[in-house]
Structures are given as C-alpha cells and as structure tokens.
N, C-alpha and C. Protein backbone atom coordinates (compact mmCIF):
# COMPACT_ATOMS: atom_id res chain seq x y z
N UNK A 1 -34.57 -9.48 5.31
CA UNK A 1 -33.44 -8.59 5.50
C UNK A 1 -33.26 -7.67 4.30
N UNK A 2 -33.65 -8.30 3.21
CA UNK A 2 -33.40 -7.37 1.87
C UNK A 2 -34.21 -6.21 1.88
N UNK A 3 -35.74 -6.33 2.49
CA UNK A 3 -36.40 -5.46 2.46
C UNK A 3 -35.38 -3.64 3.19
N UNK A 4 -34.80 -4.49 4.73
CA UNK A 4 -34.09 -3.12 5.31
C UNK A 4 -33.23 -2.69 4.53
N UNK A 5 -31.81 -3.68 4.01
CA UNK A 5 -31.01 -3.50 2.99
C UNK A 5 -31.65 -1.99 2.30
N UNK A 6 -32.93 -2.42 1.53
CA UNK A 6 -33.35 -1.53 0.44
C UNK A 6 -33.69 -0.14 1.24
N UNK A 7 -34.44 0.06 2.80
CA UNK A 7 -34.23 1.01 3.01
C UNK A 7 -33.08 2.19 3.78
N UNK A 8 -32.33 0.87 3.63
CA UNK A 8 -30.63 1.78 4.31
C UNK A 8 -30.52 1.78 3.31
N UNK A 9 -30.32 1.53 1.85
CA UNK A 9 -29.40 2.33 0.96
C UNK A 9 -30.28 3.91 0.94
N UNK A 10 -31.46 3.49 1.03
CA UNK A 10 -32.49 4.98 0.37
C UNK A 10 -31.96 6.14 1.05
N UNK A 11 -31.82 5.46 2.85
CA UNK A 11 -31.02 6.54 3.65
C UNK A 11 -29.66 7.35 3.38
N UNK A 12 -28.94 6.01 2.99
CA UNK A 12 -27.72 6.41 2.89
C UNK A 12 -27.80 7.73 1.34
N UNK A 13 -28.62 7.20 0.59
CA UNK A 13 -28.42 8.24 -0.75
C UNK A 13 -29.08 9.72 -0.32
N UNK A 14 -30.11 9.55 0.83
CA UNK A 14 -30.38 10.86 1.38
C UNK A 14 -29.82 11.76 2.57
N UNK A 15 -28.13 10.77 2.90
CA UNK A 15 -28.04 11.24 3.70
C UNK A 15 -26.27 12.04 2.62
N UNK A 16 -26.48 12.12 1.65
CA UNK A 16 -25.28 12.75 0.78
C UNK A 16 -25.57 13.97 0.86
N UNK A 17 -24.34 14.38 0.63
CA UNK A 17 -24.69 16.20 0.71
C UNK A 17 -24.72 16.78 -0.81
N UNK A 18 -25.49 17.49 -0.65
CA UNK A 18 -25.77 18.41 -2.17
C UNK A 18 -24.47 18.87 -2.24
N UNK A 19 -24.29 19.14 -3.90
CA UNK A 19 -23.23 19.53 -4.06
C UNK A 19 -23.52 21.61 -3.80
N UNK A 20 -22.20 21.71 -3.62
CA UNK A 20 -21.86 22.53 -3.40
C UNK A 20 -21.33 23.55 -4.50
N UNK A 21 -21.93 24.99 -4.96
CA UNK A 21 -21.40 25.35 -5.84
C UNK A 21 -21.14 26.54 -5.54
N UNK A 22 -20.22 27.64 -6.02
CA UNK A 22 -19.91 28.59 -5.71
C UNK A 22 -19.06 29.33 -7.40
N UNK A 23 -20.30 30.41 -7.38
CA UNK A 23 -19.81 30.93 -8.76
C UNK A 23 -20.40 32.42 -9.03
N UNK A 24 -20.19 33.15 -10.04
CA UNK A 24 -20.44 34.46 -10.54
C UNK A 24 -21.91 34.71 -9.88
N UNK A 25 -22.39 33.89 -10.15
CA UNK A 25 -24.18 34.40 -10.09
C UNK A 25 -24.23 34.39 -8.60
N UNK A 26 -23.12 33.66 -7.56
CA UNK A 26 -23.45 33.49 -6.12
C UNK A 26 -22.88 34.61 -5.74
N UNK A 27 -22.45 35.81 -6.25
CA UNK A 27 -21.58 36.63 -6.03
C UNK A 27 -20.07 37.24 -5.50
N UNK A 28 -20.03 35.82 -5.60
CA UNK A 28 -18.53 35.40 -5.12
C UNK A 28 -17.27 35.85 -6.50
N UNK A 29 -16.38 36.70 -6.18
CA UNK A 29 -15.49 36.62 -6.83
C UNK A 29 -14.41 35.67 -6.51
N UNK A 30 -13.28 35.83 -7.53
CA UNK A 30 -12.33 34.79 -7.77
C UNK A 30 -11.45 35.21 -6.26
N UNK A 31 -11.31 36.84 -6.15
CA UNK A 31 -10.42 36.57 -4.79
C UNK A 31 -11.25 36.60 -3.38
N UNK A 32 -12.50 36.39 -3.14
CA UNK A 32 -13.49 35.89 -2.39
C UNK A 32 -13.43 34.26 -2.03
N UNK A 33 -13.33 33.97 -3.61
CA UNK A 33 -12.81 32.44 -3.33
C UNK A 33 -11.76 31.82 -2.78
N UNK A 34 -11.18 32.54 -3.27
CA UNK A 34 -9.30 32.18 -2.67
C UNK A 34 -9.21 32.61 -1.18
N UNK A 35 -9.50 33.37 -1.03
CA UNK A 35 -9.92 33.86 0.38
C UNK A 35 -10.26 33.24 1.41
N UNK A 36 -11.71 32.04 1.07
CA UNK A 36 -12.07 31.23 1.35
C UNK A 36 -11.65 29.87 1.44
N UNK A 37 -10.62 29.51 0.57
CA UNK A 37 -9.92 28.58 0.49
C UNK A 37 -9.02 28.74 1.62
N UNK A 38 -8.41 29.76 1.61
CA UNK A 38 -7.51 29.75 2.51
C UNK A 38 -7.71 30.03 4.30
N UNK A 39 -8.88 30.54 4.04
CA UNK A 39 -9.29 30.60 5.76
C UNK A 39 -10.17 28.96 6.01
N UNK A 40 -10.51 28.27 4.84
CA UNK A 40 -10.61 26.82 5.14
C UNK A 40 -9.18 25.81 5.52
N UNK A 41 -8.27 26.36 5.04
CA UNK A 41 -7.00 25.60 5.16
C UNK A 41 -6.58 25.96 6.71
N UNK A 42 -6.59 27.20 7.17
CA UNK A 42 -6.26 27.69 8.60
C UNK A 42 -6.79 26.54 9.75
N UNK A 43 -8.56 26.60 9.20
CA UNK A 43 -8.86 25.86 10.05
C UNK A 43 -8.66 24.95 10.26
N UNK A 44 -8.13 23.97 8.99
CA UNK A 44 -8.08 22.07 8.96
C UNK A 44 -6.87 22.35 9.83
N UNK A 45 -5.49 23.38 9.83
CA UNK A 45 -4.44 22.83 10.19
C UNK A 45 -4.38 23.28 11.60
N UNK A 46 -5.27 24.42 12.07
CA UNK A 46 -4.94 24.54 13.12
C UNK A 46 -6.37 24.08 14.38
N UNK A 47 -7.41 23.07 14.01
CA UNK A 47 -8.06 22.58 15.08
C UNK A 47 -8.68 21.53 14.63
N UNK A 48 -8.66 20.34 15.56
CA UNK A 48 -9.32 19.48 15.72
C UNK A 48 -10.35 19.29 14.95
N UNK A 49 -10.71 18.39 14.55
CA UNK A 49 -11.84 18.02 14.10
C UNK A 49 -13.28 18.05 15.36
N UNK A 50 -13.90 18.67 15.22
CA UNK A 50 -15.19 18.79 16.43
C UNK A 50 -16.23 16.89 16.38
N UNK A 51 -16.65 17.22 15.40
CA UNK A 51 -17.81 15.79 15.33
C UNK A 51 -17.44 14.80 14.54
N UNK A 52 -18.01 13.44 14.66
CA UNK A 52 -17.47 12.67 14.29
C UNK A 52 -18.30 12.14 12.98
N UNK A 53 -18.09 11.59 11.71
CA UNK A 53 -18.57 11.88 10.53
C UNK A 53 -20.55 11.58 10.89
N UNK A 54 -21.20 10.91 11.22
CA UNK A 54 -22.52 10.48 11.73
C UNK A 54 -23.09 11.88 11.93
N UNK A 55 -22.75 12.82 13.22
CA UNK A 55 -22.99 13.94 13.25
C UNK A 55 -23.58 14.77 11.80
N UNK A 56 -23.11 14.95 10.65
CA UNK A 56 -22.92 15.67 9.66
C UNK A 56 -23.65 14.86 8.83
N UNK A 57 -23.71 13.11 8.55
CA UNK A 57 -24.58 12.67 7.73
C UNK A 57 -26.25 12.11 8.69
N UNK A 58 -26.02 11.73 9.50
CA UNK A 58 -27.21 11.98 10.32
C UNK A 58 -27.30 10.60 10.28
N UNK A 59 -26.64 9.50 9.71
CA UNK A 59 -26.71 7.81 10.06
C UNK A 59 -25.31 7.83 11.07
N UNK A 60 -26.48 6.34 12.01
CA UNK A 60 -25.55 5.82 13.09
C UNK A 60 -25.47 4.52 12.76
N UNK A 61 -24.10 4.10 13.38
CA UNK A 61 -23.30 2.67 13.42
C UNK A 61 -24.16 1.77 14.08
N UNK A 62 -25.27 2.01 14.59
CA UNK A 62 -26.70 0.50 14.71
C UNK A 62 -27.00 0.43 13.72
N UNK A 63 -27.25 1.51 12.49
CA UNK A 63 -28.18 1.32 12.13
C UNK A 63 -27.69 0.56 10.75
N UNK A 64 -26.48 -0.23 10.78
CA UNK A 64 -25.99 -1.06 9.79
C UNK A 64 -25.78 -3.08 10.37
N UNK A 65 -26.52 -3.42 9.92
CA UNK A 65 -26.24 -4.65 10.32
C UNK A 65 -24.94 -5.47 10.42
N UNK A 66 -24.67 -5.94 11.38
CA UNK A 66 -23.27 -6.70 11.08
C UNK A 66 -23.07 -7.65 10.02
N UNK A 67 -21.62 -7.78 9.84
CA UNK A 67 -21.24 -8.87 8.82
C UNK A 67 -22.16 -9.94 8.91
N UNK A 68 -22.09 -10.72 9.50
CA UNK A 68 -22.96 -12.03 9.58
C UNK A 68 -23.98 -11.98 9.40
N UNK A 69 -24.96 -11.12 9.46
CA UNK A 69 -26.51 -11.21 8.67
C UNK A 69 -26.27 -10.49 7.41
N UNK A 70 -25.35 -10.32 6.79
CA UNK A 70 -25.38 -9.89 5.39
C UNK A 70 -24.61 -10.73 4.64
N UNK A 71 -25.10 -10.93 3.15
CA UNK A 71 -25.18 -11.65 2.39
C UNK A 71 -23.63 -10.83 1.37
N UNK A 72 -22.76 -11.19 0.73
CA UNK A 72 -21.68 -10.56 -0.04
C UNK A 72 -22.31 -9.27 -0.84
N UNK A 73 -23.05 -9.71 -1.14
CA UNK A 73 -23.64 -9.07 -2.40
C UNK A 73 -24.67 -7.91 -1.37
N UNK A 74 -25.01 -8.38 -0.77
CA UNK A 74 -25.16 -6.76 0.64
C UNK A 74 -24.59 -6.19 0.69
N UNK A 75 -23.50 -6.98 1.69
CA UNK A 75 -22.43 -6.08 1.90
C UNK A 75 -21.81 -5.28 0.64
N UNK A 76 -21.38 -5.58 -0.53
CA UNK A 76 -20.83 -4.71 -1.60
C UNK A 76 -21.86 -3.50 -2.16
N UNK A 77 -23.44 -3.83 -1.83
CA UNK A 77 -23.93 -2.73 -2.38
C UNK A 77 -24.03 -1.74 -0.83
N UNK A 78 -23.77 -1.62 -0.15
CA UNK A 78 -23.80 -1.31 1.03
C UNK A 78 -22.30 -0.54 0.79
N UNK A 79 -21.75 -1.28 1.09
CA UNK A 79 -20.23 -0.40 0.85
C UNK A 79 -20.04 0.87 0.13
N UNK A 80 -20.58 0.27 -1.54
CA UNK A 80 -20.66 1.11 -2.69
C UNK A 80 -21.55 2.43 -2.20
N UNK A 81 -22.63 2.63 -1.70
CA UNK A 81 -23.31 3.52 -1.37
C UNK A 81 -22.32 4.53 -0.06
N UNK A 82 -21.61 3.89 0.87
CA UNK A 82 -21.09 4.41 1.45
C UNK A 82 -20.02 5.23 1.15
N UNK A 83 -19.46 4.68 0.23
CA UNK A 83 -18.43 5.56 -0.62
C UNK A 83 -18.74 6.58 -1.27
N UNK A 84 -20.12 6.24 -1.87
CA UNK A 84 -20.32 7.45 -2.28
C UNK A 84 -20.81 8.50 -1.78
N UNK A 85 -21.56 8.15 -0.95
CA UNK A 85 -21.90 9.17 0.52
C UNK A 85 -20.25 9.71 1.16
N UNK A 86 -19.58 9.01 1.42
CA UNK A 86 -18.33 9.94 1.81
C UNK A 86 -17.89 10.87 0.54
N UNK A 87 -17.58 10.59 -0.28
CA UNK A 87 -17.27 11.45 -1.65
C UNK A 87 -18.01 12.54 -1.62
N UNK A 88 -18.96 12.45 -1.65
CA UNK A 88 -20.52 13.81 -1.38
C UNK A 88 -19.71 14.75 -0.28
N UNK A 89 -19.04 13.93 0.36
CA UNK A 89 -18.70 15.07 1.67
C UNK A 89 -16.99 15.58 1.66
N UNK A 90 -16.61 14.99 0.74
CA UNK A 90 -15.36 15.22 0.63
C UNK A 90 -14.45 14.33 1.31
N UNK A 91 -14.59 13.10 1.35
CA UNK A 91 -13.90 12.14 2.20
C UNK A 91 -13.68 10.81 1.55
N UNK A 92 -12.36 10.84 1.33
CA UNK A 92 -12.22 10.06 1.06
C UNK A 92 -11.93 8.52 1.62
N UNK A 93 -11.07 7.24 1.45
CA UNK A 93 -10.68 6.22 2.18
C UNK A 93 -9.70 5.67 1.56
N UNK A 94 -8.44 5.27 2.51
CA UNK A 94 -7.23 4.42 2.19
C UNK A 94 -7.45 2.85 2.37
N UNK A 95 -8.23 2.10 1.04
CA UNK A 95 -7.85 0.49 1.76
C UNK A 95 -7.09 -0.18 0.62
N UNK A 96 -6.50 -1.38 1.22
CA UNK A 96 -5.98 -2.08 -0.02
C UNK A 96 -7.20 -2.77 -1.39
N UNK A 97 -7.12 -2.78 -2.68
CA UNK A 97 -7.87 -2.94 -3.51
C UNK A 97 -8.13 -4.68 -3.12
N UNK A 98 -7.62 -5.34 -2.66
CA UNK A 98 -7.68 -7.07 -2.44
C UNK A 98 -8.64 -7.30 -1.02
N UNK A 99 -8.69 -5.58 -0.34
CA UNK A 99 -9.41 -6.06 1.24
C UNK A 99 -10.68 -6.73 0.81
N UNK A 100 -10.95 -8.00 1.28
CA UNK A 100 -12.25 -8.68 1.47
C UNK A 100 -13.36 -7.80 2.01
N UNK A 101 -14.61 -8.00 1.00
CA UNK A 101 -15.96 -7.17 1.63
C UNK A 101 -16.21 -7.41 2.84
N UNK A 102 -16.12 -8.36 3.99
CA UNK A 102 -16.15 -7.75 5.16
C UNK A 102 -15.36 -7.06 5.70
N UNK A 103 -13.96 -7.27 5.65
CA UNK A 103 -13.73 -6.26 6.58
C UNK A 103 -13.48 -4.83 6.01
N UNK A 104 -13.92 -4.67 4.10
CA UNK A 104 -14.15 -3.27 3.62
C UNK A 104 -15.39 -2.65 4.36
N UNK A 105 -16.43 -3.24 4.67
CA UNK A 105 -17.50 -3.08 5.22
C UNK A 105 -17.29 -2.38 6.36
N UNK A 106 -16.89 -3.40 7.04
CA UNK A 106 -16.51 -3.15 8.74
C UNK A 106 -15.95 -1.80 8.90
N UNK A 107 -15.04 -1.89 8.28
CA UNK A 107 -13.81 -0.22 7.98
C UNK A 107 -14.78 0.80 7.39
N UNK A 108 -15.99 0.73 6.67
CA UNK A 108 -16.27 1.73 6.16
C UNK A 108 -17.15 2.77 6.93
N UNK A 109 -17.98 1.17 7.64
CA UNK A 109 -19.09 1.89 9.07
C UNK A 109 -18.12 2.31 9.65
N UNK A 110 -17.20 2.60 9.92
CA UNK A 110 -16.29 2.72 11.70
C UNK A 110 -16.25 4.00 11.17
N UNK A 111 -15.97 4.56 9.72
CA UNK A 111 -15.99 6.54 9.78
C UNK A 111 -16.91 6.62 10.88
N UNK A 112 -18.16 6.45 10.95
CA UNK A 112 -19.31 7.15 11.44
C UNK A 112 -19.10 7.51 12.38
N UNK A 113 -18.35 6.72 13.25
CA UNK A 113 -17.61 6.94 15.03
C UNK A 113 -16.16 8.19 14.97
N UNK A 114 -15.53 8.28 13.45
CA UNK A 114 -14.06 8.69 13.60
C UNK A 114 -14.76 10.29 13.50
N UNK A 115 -13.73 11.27 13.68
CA UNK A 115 -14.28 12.89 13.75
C UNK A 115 -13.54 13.04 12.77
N UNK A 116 -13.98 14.04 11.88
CA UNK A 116 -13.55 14.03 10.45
C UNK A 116 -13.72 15.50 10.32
N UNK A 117 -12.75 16.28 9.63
CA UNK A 117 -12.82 17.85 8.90
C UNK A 117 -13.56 17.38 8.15
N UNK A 118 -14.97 18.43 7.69
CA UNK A 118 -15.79 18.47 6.01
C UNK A 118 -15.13 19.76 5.62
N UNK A 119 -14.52 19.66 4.55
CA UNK A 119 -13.80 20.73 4.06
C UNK A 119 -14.41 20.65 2.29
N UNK A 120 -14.48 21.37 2.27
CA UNK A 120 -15.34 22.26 0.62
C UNK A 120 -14.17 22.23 -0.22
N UNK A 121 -12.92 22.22 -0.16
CA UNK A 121 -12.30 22.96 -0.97
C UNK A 121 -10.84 21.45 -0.65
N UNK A 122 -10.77 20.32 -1.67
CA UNK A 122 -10.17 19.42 -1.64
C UNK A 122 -11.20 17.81 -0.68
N UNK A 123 -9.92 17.31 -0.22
CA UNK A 123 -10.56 15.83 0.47
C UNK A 123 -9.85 15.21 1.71
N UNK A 124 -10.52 15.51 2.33
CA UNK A 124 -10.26 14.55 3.71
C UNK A 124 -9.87 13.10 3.82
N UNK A 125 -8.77 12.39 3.67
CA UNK A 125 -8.48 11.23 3.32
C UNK A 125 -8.22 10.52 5.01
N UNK A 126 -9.00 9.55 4.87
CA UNK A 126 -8.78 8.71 6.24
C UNK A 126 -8.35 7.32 5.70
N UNK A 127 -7.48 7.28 6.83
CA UNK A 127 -6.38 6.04 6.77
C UNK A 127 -6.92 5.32 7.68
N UNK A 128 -6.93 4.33 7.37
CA UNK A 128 -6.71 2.88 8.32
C UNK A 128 -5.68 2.23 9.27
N UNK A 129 -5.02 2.40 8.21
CA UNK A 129 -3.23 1.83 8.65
C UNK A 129 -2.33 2.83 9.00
N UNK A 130 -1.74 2.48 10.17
CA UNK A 130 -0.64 3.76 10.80
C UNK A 130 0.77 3.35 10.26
N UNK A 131 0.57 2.36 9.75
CA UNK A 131 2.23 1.73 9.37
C UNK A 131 2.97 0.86 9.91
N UNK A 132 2.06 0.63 10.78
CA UNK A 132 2.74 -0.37 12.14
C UNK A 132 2.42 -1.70 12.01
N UNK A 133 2.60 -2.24 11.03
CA UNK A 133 1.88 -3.97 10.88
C UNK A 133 1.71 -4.45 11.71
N UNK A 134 2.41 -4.25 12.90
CA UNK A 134 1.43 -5.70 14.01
C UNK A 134 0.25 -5.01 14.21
N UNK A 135 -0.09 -3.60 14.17
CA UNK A 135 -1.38 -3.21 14.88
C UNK A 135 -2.58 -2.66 13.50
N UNK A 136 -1.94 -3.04 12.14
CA UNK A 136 -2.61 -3.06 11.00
C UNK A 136 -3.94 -3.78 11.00
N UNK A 137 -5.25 -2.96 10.54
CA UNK A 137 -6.23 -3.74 10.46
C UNK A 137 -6.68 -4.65 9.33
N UNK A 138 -5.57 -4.48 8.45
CA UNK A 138 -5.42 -5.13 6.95
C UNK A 138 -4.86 -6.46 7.28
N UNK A 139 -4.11 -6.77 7.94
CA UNK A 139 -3.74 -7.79 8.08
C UNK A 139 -2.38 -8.03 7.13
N UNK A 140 -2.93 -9.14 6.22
CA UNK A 140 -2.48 -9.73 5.25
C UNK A 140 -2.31 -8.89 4.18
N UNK A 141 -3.33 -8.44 3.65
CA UNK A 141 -3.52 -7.22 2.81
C UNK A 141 -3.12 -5.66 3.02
N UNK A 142 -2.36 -5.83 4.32
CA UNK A 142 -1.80 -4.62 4.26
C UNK A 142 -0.83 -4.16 3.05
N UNK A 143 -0.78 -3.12 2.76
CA UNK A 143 -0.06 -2.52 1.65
C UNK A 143 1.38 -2.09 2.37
N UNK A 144 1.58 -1.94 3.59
CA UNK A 144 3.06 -1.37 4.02
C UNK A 144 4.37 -1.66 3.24
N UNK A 145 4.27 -2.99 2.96
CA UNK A 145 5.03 -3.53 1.92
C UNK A 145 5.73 -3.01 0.73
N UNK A 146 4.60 -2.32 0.05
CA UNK A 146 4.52 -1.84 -1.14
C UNK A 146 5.01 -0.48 -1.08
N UNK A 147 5.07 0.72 0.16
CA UNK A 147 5.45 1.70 0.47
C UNK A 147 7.06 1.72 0.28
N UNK A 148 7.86 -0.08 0.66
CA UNK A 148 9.02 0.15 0.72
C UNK A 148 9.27 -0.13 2.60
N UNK A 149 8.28 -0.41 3.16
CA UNK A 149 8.36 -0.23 4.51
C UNK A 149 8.03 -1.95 5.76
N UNK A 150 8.60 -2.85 3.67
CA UNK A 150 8.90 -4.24 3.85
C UNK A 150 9.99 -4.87 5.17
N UNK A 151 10.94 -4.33 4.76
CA UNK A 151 12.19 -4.23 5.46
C UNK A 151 12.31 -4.01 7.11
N UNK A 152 12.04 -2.73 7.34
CA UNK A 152 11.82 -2.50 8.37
C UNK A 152 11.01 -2.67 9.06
N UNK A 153 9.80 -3.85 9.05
CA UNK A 153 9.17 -4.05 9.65
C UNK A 153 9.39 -6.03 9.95
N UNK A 154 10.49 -6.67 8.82
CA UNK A 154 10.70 -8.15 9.10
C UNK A 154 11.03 -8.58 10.54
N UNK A 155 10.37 -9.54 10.69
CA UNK A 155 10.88 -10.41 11.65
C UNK A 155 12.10 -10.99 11.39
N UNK A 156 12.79 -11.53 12.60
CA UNK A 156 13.97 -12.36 12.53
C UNK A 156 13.97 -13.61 11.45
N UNK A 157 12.57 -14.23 11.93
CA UNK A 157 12.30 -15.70 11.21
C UNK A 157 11.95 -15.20 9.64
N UNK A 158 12.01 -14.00 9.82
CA UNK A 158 11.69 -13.92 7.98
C UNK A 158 10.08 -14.08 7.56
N UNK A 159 9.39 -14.14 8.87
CA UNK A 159 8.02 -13.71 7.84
C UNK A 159 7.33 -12.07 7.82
N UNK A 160 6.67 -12.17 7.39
CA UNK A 160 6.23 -10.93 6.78
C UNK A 160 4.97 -10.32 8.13
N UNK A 161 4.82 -9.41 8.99
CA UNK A 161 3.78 -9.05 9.74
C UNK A 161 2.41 -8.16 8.68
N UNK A 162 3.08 -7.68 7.93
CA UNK A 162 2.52 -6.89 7.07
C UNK A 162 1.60 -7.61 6.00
C-alpha cells in the first residue's frame, strides 16, 4: 500500500497549481489590477460555482483509499499534501484543530465532489459545519460552542449536541 501512498502524494504535488503572478513586466498596471480584482469579485458574488474542485485539480475521490486501509501516519501525510494542494488554489478549510485524522481525511477528500470558486485574488474558505449540531460532521469536536452558539443549541437534559 505504501508503494501507492508514494504515488498519490507525487500526484497530488502535481496536481497544485503554479503560482500565479501578475506584475510590471506582465504588463499589467496597478489599475488593470484593481480592475481585475474587482470583475473577480462580481463574479464570486453573483454566480454559482460551475465545477466541482476535482474538475480543476484533475484527482478523483477513487483515487484515495479509504480510512481503513490506511495506516495514521498515511492518512496525516495524505491530508498534509491535500492542504497544500488546496492552498495552491486558493482554498482554504474550516475544521476543528482536535478533529481526529480520519475524519480530517474523510472531510478533506469530500472537496473533490463540493463546486468551489478558484479565485486569484484572496481564498475560498469551505466550511463543514452549518451550525446546526445535530447535523454537524464534527460531532464532538464541533467548535459551535466556542462561537457562543452553546446556548442555543442545549438540550433540555443539559447535554451538549455540539
């Protein structure tokens, strides 16, 4: 298994996007840029996201083994690469710092299925959690708590869903 391990990370590091630069020598001026910034902002707010992140990095959700044939120490270098492959693209992720490597794992493949803005100019932050603790994929480790959004979500009996 280590052998594939070694060639999904190779993928994953070739499937990052070059960075992106935009400067004097590209002939871009400063209000060319701004320009651009701002007809990028039009678009995030006014349409849909078209494809779903896989599309744009060119890996699919087979092509990651499930939890159970991976070893911790897989799964974390697996993860780690994925993060940084989203970062490359401007995307970021909301999890709690305590989530257990599987289900950081689990959450990290599932971008590949979600449709995501690639936007040049800032970061696309995808959430996990809608706020709704019973339907939280954190579970235990949900952070709602910590928002202040303890309260309004208690049960009668006083335990915590969040």
């Amino acid at each position: 298994m280590q052998s594939y391990i070694n060639h999904l990370l190779s993928d994953i590091a070739e499937a990052c996007r070059e960075e992106q630069t935009y400067s004097a020598a590209s002939g871009e001026n400063d209000l060319e840029a701004i320009e651009r910034y701002f007809e990028e902002v039009e678009r995030w707010l006014e349409n849909e996201p078209e494809h779903d992140f896989s599309y744009y990095c060119g890996l699919q959700k087979e092509q990651f083994p499930p939890v159970e044939k991976l070893t911790p120490v897989q799964m974390e270098a697996l993860s780690l690469a994925f993060e940084k492959l989203l970062f490359t693209w401007n995307i970021g992720v909301e999890m709690p710092d305590k989530l257990p490597i599987p289900q950081k794992y689990s959450l990290l493949i599932s971008v590949l299925e979600k449709k995501v803005a690639i936007v040049e100019n800032g970061f696309e932050t995808i959430e996990f959690c809608s706020y709704d603790p019973p339907s939280c994929p954190f579970n235990e480790w949900c952070t709602c708590k910590e928002l202040g959004l303890k309260d309004h979500y208690d049960d009668d009996d006083g335990e915590d869903d969040c």
